[in-house]
C-alpha atoms as a PDB file:
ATOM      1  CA  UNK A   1       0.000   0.000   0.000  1.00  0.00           C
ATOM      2  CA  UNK A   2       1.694   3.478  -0.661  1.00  0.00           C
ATOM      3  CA  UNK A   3       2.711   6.206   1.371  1.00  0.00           C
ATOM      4  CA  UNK A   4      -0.404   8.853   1.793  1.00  0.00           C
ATOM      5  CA  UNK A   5       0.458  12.398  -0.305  1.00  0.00           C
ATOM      6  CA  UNK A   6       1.603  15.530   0.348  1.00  0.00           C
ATOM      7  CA  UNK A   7      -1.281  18.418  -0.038  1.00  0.00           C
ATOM      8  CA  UNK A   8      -0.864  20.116  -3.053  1.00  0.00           C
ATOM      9  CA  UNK A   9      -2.434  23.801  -3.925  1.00  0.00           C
ATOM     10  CA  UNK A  10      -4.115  25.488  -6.113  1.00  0.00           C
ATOM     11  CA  UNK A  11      -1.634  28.517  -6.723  1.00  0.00           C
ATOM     12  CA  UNK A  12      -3.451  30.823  -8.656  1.00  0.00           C
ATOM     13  CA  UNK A  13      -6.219  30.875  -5.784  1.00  0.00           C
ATOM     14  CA  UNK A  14      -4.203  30.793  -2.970  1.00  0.00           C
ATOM     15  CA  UNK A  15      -2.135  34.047  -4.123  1.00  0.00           C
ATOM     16  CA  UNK A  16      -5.562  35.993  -4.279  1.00  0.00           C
ATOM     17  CA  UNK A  17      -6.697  34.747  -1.021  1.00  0.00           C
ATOM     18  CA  UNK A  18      -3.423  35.574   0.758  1.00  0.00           C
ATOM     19  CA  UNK A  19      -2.895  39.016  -0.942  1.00  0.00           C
ATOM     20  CA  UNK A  20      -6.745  40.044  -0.264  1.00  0.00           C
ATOM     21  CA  UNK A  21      -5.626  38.776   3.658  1.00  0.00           C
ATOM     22  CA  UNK A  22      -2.931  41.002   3.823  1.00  0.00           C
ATOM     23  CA  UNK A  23      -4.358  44.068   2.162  1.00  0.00           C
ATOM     24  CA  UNK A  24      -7.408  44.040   4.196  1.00  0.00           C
ATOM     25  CA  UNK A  25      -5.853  42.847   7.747  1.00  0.00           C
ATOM     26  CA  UNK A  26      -3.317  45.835   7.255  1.00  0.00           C
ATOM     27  CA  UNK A  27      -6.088  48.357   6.561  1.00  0.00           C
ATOM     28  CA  UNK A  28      -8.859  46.842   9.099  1.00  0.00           C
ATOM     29  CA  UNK A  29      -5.816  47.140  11.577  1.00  0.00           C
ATOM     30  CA  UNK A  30      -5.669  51.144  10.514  1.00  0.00           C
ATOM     31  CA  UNK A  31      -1.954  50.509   9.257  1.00  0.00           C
ATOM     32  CA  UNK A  32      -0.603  51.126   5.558  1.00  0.00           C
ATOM     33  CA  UNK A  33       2.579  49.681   5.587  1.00  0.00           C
ATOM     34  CA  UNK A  34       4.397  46.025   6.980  1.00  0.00           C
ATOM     35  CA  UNK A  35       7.558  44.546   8.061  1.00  0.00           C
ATOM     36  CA  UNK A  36       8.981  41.413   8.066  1.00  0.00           C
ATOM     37  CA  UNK A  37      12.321  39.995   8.217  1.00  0.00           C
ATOM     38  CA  UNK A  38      13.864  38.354   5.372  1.00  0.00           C
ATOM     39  CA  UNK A  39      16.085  34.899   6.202  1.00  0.00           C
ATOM     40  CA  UNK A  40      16.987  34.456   3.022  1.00  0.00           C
ATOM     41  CA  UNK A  41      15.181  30.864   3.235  1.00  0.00           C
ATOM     42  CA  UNK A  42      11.807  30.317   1.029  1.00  0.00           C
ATOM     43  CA  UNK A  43       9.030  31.215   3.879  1.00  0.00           C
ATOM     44  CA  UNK A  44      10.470  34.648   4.428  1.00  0.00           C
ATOM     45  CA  UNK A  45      10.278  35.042   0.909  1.00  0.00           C
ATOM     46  CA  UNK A  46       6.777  33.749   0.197  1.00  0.00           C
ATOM     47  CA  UNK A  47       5.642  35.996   2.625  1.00  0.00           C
ATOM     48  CA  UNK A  48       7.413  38.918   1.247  1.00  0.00           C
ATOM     49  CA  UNK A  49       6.111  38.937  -2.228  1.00  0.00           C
ATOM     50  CA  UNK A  50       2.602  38.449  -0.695  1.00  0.00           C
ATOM     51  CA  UNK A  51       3.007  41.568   0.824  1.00  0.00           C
ATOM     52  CA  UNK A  52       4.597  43.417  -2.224  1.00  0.00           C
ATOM     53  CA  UNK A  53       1.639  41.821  -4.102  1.00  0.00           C
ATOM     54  CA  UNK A  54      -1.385  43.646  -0.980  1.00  0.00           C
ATOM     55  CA  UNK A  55       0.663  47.261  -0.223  1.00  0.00           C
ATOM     56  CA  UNK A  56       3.152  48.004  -3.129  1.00  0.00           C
ATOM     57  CA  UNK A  57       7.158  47.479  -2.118  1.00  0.00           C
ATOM     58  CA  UNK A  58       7.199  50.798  -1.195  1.00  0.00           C
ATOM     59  CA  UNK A  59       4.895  50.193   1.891  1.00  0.00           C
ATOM     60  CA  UNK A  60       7.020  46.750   2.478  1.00  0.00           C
ATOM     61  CA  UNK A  61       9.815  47.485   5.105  1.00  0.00           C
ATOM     62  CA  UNK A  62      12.421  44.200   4.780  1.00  0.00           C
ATOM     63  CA  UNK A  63      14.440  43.806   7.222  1.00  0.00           C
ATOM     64  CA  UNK A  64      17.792  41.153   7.667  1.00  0.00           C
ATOM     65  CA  UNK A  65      19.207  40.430  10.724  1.00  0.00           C
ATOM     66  CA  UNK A  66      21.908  38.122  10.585  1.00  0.00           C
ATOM     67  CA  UNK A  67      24.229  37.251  13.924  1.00  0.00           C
ATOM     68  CA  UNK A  68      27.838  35.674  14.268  1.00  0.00           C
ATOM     69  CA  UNK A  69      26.691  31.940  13.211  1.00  0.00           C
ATOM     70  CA  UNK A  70      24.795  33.093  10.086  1.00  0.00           C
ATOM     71  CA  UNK A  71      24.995  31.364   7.105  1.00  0.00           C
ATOM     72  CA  UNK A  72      26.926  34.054   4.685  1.00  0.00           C
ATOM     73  CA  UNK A  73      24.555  32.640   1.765  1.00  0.00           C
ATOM     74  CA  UNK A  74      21.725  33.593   3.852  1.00  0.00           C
ATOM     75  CA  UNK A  75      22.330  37.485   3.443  1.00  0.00           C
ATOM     76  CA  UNK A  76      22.980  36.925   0.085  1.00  0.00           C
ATOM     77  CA  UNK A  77      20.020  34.963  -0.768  1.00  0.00           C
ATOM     78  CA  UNK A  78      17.984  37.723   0.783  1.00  0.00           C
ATOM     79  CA  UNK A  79      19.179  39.966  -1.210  1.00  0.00           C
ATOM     80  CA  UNK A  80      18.226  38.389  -4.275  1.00  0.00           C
ATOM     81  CA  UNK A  81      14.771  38.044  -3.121  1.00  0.00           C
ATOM     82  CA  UNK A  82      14.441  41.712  -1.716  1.00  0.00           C
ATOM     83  CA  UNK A  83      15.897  42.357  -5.607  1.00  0.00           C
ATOM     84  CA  UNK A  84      12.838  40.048  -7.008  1.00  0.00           C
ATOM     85  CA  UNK A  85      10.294  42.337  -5.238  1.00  0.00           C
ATOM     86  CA  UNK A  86      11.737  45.467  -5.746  1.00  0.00           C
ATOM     87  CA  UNK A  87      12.368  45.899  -2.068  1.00  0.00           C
ATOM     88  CA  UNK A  88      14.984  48.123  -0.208  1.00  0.00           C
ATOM     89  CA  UNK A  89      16.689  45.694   1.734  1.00  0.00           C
ATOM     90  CA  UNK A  90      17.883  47.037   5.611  1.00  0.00           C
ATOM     91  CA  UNK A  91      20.534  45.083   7.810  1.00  0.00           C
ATOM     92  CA  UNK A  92      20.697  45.383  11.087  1.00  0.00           C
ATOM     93  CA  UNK A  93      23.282  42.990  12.583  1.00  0.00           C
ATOM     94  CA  UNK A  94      22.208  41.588  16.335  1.00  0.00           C
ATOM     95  CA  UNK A  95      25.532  39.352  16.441  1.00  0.00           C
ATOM     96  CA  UNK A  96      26.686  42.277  18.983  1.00  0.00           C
ATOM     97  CA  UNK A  97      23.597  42.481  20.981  1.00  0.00           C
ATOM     98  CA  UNK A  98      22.839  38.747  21.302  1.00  0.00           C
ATOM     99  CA  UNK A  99      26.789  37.591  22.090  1.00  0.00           C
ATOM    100  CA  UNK A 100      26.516  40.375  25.103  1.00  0.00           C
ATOM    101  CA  UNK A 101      22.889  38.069  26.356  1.00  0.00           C
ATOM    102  CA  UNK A 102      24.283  34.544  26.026  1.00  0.00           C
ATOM    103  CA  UNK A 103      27.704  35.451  27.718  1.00  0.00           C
ATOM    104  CA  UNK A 104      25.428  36.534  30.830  1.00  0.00           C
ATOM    105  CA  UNK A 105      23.498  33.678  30.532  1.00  0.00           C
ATOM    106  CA  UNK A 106      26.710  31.380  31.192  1.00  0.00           C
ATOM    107  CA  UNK A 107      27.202  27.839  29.522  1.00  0.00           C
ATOM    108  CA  UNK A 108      24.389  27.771  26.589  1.00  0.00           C
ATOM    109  CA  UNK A 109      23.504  24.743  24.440  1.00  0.00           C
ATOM    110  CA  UNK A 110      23.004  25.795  20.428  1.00  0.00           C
ATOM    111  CA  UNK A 111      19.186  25.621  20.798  1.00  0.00           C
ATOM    112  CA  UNK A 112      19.362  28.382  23.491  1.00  0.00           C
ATOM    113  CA  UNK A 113      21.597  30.496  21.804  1.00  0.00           C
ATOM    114  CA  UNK A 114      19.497  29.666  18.556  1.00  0.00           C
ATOM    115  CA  UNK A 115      16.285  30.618  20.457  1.00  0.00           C
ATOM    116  CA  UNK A 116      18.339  34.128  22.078  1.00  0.00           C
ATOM    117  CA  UNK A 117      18.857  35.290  18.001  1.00  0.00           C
ATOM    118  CA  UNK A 118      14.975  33.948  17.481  1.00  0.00           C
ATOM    119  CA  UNK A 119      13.691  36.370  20.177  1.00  0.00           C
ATOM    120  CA  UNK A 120      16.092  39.551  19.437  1.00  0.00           C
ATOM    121  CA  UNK A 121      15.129  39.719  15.818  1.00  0.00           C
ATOM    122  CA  UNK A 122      11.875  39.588  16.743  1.00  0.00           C
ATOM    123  CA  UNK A 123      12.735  42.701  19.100  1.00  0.00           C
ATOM    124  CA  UNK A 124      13.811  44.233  16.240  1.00  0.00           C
ATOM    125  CA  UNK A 125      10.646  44.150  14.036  1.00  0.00           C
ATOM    126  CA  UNK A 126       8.786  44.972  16.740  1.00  0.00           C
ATOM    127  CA  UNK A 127      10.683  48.029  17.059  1.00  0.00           C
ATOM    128  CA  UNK A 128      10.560  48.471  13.188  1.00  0.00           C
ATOM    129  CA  UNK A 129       6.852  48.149  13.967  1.00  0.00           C
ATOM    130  CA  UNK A 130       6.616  51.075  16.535  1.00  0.00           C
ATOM    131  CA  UNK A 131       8.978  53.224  14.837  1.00  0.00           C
ATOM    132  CA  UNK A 132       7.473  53.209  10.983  1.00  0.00           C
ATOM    133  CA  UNK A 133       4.854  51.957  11.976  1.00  0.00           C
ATOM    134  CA  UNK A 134       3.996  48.754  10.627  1.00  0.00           C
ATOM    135  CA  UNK A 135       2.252  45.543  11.026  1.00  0.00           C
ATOM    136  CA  UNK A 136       4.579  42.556  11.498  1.00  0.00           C
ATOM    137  CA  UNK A 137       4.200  40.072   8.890  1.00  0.00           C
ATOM    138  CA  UNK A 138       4.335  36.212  10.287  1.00  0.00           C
ATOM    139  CA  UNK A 139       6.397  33.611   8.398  1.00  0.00           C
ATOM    140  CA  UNK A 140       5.785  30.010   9.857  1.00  0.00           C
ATOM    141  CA  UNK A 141       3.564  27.857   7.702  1.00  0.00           C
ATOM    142  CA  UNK A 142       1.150  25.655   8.838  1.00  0.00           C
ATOM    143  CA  UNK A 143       3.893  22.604   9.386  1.00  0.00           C
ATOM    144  CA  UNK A 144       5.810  24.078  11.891  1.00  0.00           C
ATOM    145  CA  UNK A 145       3.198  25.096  13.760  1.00  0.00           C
ATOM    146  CA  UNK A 146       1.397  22.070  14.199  1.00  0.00           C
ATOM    147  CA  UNK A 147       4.923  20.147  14.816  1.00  0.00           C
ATOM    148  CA  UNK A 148       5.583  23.312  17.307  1.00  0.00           C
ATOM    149  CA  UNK A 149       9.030  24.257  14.997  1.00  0.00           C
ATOM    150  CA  UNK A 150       9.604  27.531  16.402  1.00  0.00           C
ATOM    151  CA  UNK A 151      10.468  30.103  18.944  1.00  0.00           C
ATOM    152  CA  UNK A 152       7.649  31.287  21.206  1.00  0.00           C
ATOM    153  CA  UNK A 153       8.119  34.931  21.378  1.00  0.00           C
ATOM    154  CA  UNK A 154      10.273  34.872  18.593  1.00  0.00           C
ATOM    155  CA  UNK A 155       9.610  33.403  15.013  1.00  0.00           C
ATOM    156  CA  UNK A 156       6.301  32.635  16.049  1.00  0.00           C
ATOM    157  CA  UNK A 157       5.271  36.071  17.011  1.00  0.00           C
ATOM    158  CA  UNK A 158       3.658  38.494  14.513  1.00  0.00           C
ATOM    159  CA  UNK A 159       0.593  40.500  14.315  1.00  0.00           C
ATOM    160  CA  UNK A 160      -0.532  38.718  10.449  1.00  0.00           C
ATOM    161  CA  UNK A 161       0.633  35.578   9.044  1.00  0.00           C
ATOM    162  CA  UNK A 162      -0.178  34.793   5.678  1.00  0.00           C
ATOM    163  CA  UNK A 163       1.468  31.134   5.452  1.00  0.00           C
ATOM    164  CA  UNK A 164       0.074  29.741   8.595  1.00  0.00           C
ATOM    165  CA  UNK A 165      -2.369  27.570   6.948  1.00  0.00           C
ATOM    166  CA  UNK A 166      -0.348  26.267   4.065  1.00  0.00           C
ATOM    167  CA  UNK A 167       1.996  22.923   4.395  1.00  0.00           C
ATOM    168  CA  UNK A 168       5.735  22.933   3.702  1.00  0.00           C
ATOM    169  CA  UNK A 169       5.226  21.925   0.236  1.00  0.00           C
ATOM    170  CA  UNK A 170       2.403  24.019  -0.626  1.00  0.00           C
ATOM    171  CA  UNK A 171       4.920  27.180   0.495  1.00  0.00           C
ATOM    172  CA  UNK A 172       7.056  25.457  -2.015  1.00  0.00           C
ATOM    173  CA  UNK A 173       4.651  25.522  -5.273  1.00  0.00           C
ATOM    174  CA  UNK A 174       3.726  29.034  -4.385  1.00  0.00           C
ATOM    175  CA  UNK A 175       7.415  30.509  -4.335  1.00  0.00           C
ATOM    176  CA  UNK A 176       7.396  28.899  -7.576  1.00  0.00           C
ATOM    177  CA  UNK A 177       4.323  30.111  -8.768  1.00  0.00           C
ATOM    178  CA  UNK A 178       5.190  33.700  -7.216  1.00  0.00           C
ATOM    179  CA  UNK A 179       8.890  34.102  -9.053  1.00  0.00           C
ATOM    180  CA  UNK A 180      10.739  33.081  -5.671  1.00  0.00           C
ATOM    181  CA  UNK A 181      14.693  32.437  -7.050  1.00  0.00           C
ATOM    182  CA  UNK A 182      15.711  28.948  -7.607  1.00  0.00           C
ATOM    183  CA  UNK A 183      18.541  29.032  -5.413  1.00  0.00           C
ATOM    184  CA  UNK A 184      15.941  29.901  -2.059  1.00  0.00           C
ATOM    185  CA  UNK A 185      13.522  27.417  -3.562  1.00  0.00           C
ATOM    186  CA  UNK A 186      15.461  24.385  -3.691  1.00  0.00           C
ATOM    187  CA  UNK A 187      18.061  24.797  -1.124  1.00  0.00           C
ATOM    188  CA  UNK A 188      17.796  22.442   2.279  1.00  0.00           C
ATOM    189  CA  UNK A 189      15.213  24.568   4.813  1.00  0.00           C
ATOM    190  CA  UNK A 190      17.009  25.775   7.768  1.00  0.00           C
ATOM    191  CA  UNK A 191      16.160  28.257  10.858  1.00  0.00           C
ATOM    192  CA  UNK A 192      19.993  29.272  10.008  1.00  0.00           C
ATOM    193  CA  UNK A 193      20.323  29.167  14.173  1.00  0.00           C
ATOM    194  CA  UNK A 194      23.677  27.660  13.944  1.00  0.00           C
ATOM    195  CA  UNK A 195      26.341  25.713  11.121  1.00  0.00           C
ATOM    196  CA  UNK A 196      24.842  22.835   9.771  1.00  0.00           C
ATOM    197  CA  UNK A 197      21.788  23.195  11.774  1.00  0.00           C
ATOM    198  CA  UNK A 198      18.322  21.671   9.264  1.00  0.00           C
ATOM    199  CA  UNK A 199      15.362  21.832   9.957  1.00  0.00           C
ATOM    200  CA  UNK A 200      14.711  17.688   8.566  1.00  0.00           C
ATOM    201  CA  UNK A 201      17.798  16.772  11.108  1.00  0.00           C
ATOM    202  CA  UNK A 202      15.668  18.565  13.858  1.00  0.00           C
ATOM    203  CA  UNK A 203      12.546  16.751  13.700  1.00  0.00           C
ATOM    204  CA  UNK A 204      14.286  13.654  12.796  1.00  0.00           C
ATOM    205  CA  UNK A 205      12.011  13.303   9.319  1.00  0.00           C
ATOM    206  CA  UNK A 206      11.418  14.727   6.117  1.00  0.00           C
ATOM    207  CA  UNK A 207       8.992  17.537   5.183  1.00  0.00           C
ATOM    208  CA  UNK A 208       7.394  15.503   2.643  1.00  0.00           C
ATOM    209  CA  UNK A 209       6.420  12.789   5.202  1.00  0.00           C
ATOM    210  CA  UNK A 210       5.728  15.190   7.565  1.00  0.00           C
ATOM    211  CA  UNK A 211       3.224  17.113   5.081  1.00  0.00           C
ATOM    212  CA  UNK A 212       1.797  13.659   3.989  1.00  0.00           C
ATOM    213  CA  UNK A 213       1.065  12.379   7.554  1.00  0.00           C
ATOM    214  CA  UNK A 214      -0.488  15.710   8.755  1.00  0.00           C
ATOM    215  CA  UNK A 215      -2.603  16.353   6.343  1.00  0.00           C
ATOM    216  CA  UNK A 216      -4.296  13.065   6.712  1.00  0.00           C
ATOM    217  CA  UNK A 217      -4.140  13.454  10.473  1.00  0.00           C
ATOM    218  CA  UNK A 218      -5.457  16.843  10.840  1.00  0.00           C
ATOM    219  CA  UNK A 219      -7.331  17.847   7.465  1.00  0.00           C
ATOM    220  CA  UNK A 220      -8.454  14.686   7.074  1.00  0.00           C
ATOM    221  CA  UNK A 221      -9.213  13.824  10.409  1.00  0.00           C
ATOM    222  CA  UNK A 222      -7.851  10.338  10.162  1.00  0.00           C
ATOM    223  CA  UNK A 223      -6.859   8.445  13.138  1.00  0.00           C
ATOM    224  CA  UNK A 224      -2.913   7.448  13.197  1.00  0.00           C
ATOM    225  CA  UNK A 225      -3.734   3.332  12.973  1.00  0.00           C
ATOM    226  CA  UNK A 226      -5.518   4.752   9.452  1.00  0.00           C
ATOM    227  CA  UNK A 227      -2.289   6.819   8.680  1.00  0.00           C
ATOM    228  CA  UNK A 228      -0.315   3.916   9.257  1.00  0.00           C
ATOM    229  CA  UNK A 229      -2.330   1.366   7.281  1.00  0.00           C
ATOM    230  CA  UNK A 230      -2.194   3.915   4.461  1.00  0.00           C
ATOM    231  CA  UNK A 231       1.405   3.328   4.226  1.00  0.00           C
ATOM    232  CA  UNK A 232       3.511   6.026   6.016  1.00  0.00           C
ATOM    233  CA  UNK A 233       6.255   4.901   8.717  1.00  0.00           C
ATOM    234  CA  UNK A 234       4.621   3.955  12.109  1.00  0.00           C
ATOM    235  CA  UNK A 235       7.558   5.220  13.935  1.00  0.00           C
ATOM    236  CA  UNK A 236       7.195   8.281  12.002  1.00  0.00           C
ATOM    237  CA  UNK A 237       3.089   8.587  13.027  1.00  0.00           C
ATOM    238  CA  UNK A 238       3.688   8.176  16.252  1.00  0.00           C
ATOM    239  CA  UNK A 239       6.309  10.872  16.702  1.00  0.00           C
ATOM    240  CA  UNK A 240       4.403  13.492  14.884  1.00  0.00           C
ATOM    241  CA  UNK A 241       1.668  12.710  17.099  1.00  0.00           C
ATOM    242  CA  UNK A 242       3.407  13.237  20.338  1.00  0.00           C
ATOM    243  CA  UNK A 243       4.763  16.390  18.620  1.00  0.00           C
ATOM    244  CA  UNK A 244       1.644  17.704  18.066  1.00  0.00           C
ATOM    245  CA  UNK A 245       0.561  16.598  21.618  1.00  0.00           C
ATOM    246  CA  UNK A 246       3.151  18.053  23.501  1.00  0.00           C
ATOM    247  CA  UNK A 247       3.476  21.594  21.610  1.00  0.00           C
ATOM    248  CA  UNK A 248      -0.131  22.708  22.088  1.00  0.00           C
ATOM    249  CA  UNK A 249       1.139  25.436  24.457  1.00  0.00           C
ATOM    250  CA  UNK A 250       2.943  26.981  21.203  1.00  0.00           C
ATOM    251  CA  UNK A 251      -0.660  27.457  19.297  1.00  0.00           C
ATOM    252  CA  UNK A 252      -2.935  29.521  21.529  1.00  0.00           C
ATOM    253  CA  UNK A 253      -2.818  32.148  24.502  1.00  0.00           C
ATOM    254  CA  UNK A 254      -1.466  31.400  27.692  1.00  0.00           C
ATOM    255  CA  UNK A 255      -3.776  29.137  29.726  1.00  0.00           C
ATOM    256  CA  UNK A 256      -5.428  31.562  32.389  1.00  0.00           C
ATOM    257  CA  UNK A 257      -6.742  30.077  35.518  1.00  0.00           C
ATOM    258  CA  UNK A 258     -10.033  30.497  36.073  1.00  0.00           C
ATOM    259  CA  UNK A 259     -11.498  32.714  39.168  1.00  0.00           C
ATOM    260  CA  UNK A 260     -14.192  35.170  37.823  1.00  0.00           C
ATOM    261  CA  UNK A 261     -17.720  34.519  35.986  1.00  0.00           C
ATOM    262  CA  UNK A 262     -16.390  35.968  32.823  1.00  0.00           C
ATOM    263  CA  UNK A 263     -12.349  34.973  32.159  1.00  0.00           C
ATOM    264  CA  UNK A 264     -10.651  36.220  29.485  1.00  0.00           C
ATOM    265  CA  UNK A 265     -10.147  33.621  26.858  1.00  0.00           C
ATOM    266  CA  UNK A 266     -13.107  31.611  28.164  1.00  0.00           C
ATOM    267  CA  UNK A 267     -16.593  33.169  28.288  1.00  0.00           C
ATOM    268  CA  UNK A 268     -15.121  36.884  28.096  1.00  0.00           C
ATOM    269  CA  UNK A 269     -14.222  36.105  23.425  1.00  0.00           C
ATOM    270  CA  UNK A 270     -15.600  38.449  20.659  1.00  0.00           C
ATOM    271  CA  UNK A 271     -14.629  38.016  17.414  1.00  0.00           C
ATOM    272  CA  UNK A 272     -11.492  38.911  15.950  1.00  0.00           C
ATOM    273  CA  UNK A 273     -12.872  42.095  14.120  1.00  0.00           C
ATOM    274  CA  UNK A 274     -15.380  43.029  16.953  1.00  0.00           C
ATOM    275  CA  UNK A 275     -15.844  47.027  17.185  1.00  0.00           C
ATOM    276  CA  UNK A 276     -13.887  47.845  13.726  1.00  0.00           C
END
């Protein structure tokens, strides 16, 4: 029996969809411009010619923020895709900033200093966000968040994210289908937190099983003994579920305990646009 199949997307729609997101999130918001940081890998840049595509580049504030243990290619390749959007590209190195944390942090493993360069760039565009001002513009897709692949308070932070609901893959066929460069498109993902670091060599499994398994899991509702008689790796199932399991903390508000009649985040909700 084969291997269940990694989503696939209809591009054409999907670039409307997010565009119209952006442009009318940014103006229900009362904003005109965004900000987002380029990596230099292919979600930053997905989300960056989204946004060219809602405001214009000239309302699109791109931002790079490399430290000491920064890939070199990863400025460059930012470059090319600020180029591809017609974007003025700024660089603000926080190699200074973040070395001056960690050494008063003592003895830190690479995921700690990796999640110390997460959180300061996300100072930064924050700042950005104050100063211009702009909305930040997300860039995890809808893979890492459901395996919990990022950096509460850091990656994961942003006031609009326009790839949150789209797969690995599917951010793939859109970079195509939006003019993303080759060289971002095809190169090995990576948070760029340290040399070598992957993101497959993290989680210990492709993206394309990953995408495969969670779309039947969670689009399709399908239990994991179904995922697994469908074909895809047991041991891979049952990690991905536990993933899933234990990072439910990353996807929603911190839990508030409960005192009052009316708790915020319980009975005390309104919708997301309420009084605009």
């Amino acid at each position: 029996m084969s291997s269940p199949n990694a989503p696939h997307l209809d591009t054409d729609l999907a670039e409307r969809v997010l565009v119209a997101f952006l442009c009318d999130e940014t103006k229900r918001a009362g904003f005109e411009r965004l900000v987002l940081g380029l990596s230099g890998g292919i979600d930053s840049a997905v989300a960056a010619l989204l946004a060219v595509r809602a405001v214009g580049p000239s309302n699109v504030h791109a931002m790079a923020l490399p430290a000491r243990e920064s890939n070199p290619e990863s400025l460059e390749h930012a470059r090319l895709v600020a180029a591809a959007g017609g974007l003025d590209l700024t660089v603000r190195e926080i190699g200074p900033a973040a070395e001056t944390l960690i050494a008063s942090l003592g003895d830190t493993s690479p995921l700690r200093r990796g999640n110390v360069y997460a959180r300061l760039r996300m100072i930064a565009l924050f700042d950005a966000s104050a100063r211009l001002p702009a909305l930040v513009v997300g860039t995890s897709n809808k893979t890492e968040l459901l395996l919990g692949y990022g950096t509460l308070h850091g990656d994961l932070a942003s006031a609009l994210n326009p790839l949150g609901d789209l797969y690995k893959c599917q951010v793939r066929e859109l970079a195509r289908h939006l003019g993303v460069p080759a060289v971002v498109v095809d190169k090995p993902p990576s948070a760029d937190l340290w040399p070598g670091q992957t993101d497959e060599g993290d989680l210990g499994f492709t993206y394309a099983q990953a995408d495969a398994i969670l779309h039947r899991l969670v689009d399709g509702r399908a239990t994991p003994e179904q995922v697994v008689a469908e074909g895809a790796p047991e041991a891979v199932v049952r990690k991905i579920v536990r993933t899933i399991t234990r990072t439910q903390f990353k996807r929603r508000m911190p839990m508030i305990a409960k005192l009052s009649a009316r708790t915020v985040g319980w009975e005390f909700r309104y919708p997301r646009d309420w009084g605009t």
